[in-house]
C-alpha atoms as a PDB file:
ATOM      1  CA  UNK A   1     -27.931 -60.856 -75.230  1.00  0.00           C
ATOM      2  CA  UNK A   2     -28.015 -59.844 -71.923  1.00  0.00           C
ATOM      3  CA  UNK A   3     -29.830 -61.875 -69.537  1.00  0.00           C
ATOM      4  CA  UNK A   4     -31.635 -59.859 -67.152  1.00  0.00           C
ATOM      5  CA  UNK A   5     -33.747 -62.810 -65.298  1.00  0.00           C
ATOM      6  CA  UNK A   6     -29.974 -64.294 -64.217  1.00  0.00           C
ATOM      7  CA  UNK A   7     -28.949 -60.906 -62.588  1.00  0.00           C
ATOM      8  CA  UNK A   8     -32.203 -60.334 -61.140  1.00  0.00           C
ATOM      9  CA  UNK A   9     -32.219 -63.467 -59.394  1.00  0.00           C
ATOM     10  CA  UNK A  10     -28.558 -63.121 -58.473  1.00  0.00           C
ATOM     11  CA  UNK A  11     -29.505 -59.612 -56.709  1.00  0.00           C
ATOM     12  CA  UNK A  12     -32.259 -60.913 -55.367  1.00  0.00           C
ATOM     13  CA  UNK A  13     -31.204 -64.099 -53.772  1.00  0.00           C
ATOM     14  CA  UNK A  14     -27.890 -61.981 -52.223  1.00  0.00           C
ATOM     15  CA  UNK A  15     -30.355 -59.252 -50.870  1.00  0.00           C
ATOM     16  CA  UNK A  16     -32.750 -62.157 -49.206  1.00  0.00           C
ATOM     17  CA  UNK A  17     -29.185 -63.947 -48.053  1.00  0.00           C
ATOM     18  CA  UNK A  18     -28.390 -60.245 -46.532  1.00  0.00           C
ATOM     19  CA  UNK A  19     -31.083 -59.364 -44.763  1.00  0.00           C
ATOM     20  CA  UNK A  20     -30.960 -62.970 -42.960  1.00  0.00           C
ATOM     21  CA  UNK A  21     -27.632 -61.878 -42.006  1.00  0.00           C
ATOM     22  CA  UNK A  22     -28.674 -58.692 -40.693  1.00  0.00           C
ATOM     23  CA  UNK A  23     -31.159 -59.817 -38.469  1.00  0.00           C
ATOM     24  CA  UNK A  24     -28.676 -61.982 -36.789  1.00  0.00           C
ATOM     25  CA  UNK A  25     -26.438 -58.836 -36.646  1.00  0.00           C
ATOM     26  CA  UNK A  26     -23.959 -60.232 -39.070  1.00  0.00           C
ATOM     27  CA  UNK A  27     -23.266 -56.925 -41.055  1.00  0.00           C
ATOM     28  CA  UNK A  28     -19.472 -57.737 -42.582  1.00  0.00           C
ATOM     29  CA  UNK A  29     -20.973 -61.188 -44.093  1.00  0.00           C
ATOM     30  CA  UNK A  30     -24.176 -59.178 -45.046  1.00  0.00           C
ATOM     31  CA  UNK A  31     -21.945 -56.238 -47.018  1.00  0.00           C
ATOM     32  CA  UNK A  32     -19.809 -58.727 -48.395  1.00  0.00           C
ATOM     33  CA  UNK A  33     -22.716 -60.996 -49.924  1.00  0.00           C
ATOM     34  CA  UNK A  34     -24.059 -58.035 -51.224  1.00  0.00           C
ATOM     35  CA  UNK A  35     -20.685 -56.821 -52.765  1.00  0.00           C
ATOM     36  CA  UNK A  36     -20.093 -60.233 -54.185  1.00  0.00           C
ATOM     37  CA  UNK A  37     -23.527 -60.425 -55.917  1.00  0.00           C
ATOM     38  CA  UNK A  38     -23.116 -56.678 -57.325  1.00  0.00           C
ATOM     39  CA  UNK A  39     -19.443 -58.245 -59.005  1.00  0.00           C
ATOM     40  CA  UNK A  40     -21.657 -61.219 -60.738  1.00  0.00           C
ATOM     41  CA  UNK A  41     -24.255 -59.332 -61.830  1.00  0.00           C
ATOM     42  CA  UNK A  42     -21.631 -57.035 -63.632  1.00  0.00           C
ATOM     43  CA  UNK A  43     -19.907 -59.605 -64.271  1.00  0.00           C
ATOM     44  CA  UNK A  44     -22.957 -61.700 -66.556  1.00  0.00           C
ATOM     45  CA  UNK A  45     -24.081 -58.011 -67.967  1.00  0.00           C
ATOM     46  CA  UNK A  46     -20.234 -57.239 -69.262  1.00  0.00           C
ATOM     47  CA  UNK A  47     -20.170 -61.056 -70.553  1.00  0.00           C
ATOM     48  CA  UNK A  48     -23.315 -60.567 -72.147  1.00  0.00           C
ATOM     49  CA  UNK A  49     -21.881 -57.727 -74.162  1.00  0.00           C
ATOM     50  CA  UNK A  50     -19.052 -59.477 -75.943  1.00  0.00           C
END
């Protein structure tokens, strides 16, 4: 089953992380927490399929 609260709250808590960074102009740690959260969260749904 997939588990929809865990890759909400891994989205979430990367976009909140983000948007910290981006107000201290950090944009490459900002794109690359996003891109990292984006691989987990695929990462739990493909998991959750098998």
């Amino acid at each position: 089953m997939t588990d929809y609260q865990k890759m909400y709250t891994t989205l979430f808590n990367a976009v909140t992380d983000a948007v910290e960074k981006m107000e201290a102009q950090n944009y490459g740690d900002a794109k690359a927490l996003l891109i990292a959260a984006q691989q987990r969260a695929e990462e739990i749904y493909i998991t959750a399929q098998n």
